[in-house]
Each structure stands twice: as structure tokens, then as C-alpha cells.
N, C-alpha and C. Protein backbone atom coordinates (compact mmCIF):
# COMPACT_ATOMS: atom_id res chain seq x y z
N UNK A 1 18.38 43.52 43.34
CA UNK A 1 18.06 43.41 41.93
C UNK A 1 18.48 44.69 41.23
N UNK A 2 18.98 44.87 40.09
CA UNK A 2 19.85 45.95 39.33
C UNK A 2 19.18 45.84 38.09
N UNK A 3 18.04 47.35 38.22
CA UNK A 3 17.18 47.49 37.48
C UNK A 3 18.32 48.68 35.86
N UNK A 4 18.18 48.33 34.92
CA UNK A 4 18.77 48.63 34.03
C UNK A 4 17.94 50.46 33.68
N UNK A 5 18.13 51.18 33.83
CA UNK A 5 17.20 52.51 33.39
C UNK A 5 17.31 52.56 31.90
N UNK A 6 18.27 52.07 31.56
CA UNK A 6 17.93 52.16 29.51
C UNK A 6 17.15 51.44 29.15
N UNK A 7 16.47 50.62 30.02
CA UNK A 7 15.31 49.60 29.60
C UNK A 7 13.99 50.51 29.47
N UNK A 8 12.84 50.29 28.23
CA UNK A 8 11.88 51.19 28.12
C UNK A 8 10.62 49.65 27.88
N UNK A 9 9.71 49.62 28.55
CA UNK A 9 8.18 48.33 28.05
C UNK A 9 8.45 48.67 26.38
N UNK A 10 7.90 47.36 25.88
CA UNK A 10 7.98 47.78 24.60
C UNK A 10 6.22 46.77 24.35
N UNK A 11 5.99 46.52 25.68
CA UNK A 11 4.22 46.23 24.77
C UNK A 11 3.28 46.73 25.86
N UNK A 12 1.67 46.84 25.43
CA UNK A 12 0.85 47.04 26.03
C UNK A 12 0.93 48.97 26.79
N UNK A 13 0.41 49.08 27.94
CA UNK A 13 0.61 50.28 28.11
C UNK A 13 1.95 50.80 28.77
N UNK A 14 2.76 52.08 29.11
CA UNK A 14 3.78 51.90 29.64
C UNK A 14 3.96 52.00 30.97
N UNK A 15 5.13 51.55 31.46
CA UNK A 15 5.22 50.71 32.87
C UNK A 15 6.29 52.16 33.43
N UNK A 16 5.15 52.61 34.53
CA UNK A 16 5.58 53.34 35.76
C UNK A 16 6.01 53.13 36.62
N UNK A 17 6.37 51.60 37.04
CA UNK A 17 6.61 51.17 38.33
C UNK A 17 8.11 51.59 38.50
N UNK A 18 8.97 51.39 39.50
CA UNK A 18 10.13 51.43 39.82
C UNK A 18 11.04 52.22 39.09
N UNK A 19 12.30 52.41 39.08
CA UNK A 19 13.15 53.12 38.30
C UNK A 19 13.01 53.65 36.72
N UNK A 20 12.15 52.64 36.29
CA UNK A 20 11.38 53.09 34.93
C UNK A 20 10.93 54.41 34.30
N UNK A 21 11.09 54.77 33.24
CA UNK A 21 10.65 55.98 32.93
C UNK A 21 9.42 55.45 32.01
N UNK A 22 8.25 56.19 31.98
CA UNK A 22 7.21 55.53 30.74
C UNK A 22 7.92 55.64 29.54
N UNK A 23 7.30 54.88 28.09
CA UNK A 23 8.27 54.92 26.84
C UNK A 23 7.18 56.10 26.39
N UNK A 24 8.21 56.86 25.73
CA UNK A 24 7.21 58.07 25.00
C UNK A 24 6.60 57.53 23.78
N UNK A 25 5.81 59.03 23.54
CA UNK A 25 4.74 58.23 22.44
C UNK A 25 5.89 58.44 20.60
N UNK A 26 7.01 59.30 20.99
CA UNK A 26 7.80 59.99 20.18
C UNK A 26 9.15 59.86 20.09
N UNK A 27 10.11 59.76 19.28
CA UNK A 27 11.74 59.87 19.83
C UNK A 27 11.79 61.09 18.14
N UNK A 28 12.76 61.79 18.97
CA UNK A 28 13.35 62.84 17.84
C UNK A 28 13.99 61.82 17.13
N UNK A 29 14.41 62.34 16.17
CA UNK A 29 15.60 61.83 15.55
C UNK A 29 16.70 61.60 15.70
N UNK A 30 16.95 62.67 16.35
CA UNK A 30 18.49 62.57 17.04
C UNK A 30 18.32 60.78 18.14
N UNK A 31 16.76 60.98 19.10
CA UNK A 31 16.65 59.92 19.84
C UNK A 31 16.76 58.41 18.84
N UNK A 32 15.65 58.64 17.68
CA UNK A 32 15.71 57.31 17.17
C UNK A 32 17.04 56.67 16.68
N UNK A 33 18.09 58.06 16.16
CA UNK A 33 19.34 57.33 15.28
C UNK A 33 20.17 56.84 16.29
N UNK A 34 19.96 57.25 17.30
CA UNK A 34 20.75 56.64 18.33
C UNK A 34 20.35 55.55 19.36
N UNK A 35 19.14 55.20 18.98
CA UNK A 35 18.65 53.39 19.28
C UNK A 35 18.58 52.40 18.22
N UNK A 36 19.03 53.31 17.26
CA UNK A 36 19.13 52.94 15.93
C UNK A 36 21.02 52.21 15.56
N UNK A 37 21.47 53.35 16.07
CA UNK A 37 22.86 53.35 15.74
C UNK A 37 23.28 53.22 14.76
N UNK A 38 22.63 54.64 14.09
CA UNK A 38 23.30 55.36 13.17
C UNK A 38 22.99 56.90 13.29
N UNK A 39 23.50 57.54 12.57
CA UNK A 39 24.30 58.80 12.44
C UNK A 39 22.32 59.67 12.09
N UNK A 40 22.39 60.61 13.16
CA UNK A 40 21.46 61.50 12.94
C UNK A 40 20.77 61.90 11.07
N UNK A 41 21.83 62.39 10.82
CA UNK A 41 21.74 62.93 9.06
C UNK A 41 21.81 61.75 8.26
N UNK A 42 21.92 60.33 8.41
CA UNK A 42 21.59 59.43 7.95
C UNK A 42 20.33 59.08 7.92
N UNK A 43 19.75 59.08 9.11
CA UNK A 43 18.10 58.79 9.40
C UNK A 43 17.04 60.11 8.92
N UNK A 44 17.85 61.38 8.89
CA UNK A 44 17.23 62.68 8.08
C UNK A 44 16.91 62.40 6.88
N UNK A 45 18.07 61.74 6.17
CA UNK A 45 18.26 61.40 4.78
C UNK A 45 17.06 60.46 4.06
N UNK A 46 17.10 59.35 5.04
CA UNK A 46 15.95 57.92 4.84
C UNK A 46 14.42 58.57 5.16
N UNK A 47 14.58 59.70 6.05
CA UNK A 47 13.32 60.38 6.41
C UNK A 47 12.66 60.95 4.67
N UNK A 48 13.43 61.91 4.92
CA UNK A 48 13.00 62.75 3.83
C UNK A 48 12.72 61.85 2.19
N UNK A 49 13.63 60.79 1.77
CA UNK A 49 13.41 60.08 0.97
C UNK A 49 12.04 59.46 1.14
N UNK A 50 11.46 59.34 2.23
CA UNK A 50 9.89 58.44 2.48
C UNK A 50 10.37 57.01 2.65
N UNK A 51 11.33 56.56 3.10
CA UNK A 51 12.00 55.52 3.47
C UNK A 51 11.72 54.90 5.06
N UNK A 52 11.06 56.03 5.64
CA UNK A 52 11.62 55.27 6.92
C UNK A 52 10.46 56.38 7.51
N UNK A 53 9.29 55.79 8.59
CA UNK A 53 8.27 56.06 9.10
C UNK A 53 8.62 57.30 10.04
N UNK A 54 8.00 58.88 10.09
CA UNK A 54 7.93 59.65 10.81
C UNK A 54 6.47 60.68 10.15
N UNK A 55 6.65 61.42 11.63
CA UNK A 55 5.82 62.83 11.08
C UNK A 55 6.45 64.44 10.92
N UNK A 56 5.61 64.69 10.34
CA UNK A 56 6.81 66.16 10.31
C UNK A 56 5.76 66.98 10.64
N UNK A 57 5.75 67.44 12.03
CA UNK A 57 5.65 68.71 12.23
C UNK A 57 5.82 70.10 11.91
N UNK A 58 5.54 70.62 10.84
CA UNK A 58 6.34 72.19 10.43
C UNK A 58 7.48 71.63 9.83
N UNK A 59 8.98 72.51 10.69
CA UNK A 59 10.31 71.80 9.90
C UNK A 59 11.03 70.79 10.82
N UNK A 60 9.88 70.33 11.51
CA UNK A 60 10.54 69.23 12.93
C UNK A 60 9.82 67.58 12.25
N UNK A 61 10.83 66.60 12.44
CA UNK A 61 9.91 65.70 12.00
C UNK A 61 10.36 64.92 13.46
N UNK A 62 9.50 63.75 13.96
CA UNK A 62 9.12 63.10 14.87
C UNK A 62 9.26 61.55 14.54
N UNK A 63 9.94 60.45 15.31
CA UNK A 63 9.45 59.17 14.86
C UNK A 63 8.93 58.47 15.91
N UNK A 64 7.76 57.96 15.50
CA UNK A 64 6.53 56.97 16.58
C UNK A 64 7.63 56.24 16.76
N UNK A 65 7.35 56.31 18.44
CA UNK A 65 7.79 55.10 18.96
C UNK A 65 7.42 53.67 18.48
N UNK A 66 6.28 53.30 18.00
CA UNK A 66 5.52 52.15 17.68
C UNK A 66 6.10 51.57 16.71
N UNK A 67 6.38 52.92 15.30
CA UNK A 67 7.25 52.36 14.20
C UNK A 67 8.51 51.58 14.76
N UNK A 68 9.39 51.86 15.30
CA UNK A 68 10.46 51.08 16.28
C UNK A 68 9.93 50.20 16.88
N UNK A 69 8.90 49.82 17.51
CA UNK A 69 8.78 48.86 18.08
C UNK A 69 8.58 47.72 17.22
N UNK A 70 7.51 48.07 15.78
CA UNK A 70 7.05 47.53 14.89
C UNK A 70 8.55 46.82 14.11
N UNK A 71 9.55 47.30 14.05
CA UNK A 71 10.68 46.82 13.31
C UNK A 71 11.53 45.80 14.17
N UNK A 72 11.87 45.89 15.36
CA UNK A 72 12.17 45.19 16.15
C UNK A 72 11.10 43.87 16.18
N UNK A 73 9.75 44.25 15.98
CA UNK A 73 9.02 42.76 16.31
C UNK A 73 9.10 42.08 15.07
N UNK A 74 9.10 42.65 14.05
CA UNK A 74 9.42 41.72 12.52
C UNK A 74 10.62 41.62 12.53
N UNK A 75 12.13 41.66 13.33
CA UNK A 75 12.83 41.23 13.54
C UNK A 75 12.77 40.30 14.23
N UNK A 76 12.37 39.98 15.36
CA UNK A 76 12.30 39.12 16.29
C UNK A 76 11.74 37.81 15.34
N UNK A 77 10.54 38.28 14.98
CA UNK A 77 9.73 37.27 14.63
C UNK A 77 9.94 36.39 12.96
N UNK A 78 10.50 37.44 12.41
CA UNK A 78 11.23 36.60 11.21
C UNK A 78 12.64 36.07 11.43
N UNK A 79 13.84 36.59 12.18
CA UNK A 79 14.59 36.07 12.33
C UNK A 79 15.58 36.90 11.38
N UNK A 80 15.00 37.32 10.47
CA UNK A 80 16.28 38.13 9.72
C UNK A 80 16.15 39.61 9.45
N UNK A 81 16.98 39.93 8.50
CA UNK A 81 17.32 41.10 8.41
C UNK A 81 15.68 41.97 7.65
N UNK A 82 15.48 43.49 8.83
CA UNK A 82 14.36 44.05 8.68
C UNK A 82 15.13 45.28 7.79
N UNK A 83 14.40 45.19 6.50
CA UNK A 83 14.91 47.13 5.94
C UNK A 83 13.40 47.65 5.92
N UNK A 84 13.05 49.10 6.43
CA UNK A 84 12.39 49.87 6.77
C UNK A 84 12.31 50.34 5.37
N UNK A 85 13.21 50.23 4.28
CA UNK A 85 13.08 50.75 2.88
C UNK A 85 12.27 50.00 2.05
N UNK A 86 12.04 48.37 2.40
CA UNK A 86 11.42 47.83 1.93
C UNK A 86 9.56 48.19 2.23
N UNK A 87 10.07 48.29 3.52
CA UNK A 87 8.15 48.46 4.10
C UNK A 87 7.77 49.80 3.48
N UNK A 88 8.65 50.76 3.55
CA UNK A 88 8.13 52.18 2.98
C UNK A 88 8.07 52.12 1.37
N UNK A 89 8.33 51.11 0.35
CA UNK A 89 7.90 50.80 -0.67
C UNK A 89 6.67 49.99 -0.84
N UNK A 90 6.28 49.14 -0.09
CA UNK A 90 5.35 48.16 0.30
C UNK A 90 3.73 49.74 0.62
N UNK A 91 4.41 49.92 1.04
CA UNK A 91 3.31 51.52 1.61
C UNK A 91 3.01 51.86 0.09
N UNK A 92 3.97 52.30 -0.11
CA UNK A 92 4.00 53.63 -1.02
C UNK A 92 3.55 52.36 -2.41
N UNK A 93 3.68 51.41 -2.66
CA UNK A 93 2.75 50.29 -3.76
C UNK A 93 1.53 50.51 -3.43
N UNK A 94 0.85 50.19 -2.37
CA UNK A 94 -0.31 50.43 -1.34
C UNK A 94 -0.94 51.35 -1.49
N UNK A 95 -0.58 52.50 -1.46
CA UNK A 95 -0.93 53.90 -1.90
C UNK A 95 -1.36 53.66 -3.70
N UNK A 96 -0.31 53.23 -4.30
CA UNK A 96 -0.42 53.66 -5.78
C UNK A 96 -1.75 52.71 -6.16
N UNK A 97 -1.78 51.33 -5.99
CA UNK A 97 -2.70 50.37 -6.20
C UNK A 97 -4.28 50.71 -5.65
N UNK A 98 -4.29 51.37 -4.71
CA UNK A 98 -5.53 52.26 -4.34
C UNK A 98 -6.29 53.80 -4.68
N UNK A 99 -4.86 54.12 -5.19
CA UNK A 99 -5.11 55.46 -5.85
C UNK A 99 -5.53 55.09 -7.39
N UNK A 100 -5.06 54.09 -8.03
CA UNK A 100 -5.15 53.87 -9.74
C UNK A 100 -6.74 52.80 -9.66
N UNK A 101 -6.38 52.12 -8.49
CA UNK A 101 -8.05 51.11 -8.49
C UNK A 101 -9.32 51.77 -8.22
N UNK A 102 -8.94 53.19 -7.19
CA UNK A 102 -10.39 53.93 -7.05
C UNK A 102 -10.96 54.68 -8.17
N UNK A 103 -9.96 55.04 -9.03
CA UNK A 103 -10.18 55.82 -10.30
C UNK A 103 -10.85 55.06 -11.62
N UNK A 104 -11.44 53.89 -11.62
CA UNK A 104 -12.31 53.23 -12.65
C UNK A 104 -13.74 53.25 -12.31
């Protein structure tokens, strides 16, 4: 059997068994744009705009693995095309509608 090592669990807890590496809780950027497949300073760009789910450490920012997983499963599960620009507006409505409703 020809276990693939670019393969990472993508549910529940992560899988130690065999050739497997566990999935981290994190991918740099450099890691995400390139499971991403696109260009590092592209995904900097969508970062910094508030477009696209990370944390920033100091001047390091970080993207949850989960957020990736989370885009892939509303891919799967809708069938079409996922933009991460849409959900980070959907947020950022979310934010405003709770910030203007707590204030009466």
C-alpha cells in the first residue's frame, strides 16, 4: 500500500499512525499560499486587507489550519466556487450589526 506523505487528516483529532505527520494547528503563509496555490505576497495582500482569516503575532501573521479546512468543506459541500472575501465581509457585517445594535 503507497501511503501518500502530502496527505494531512482533515477531521476530528490528528492521525499519528503510519507515515503520517499530525496536521498542525498553524501554516505560515508561505505554507498556506502554497496549498493554496498562489503566490505568498498575494495571500499577504488578502491578509492585511481583512480578507482572508489569520492571526498576527507581532509582525508574523499565522493561518489556522481550521480556516482551510473550513473553506475546503464549504467547497465540498456547496459544490461551487468558495471566496474567503466574501466570508471576511459576512464577519466584518457581523461585527458592524452588533457593534451599532449594542449601542441603543
Amino acid at each position: 500500500m503507497d501511503i501518500n506523505q502530502n496527505e494531512t487528516p482533515r477531521e476530528g483529532t490528528p492521525e499519528t499512525t503510519g507515515n503520517r505527520k499530525p496536521q498542525p494547528a498553524f501554516y505560515t503563509v508561505k505554507e498556506a499560499a502554497e496549498l493554496l496555490r498562489v503566490g505568498a505576497s498575494t495571500l499577504y495582500r488578502i491578509i492585511r486587507e481583512g480578507d482572508f482569516p489569520a492571526i498576527r503575532l507581532r509582525s508574523r501573521y499565522v493561518v489556522p489550519a481550521e480556516a482551510l479546512d473550513q473553506l475546503l468543506e464549504e467547497a465540498r459541500a456547496t459544490g461551487s466556487v468558495v471566496d474567503p472575501c466574501r466570508l471576511a465581509e459576512q464577519r466584518r457585517t457581523a461585527r458592524e450589526v452588533a457593534r451599532f445594535g449594542g449601542a441603543r
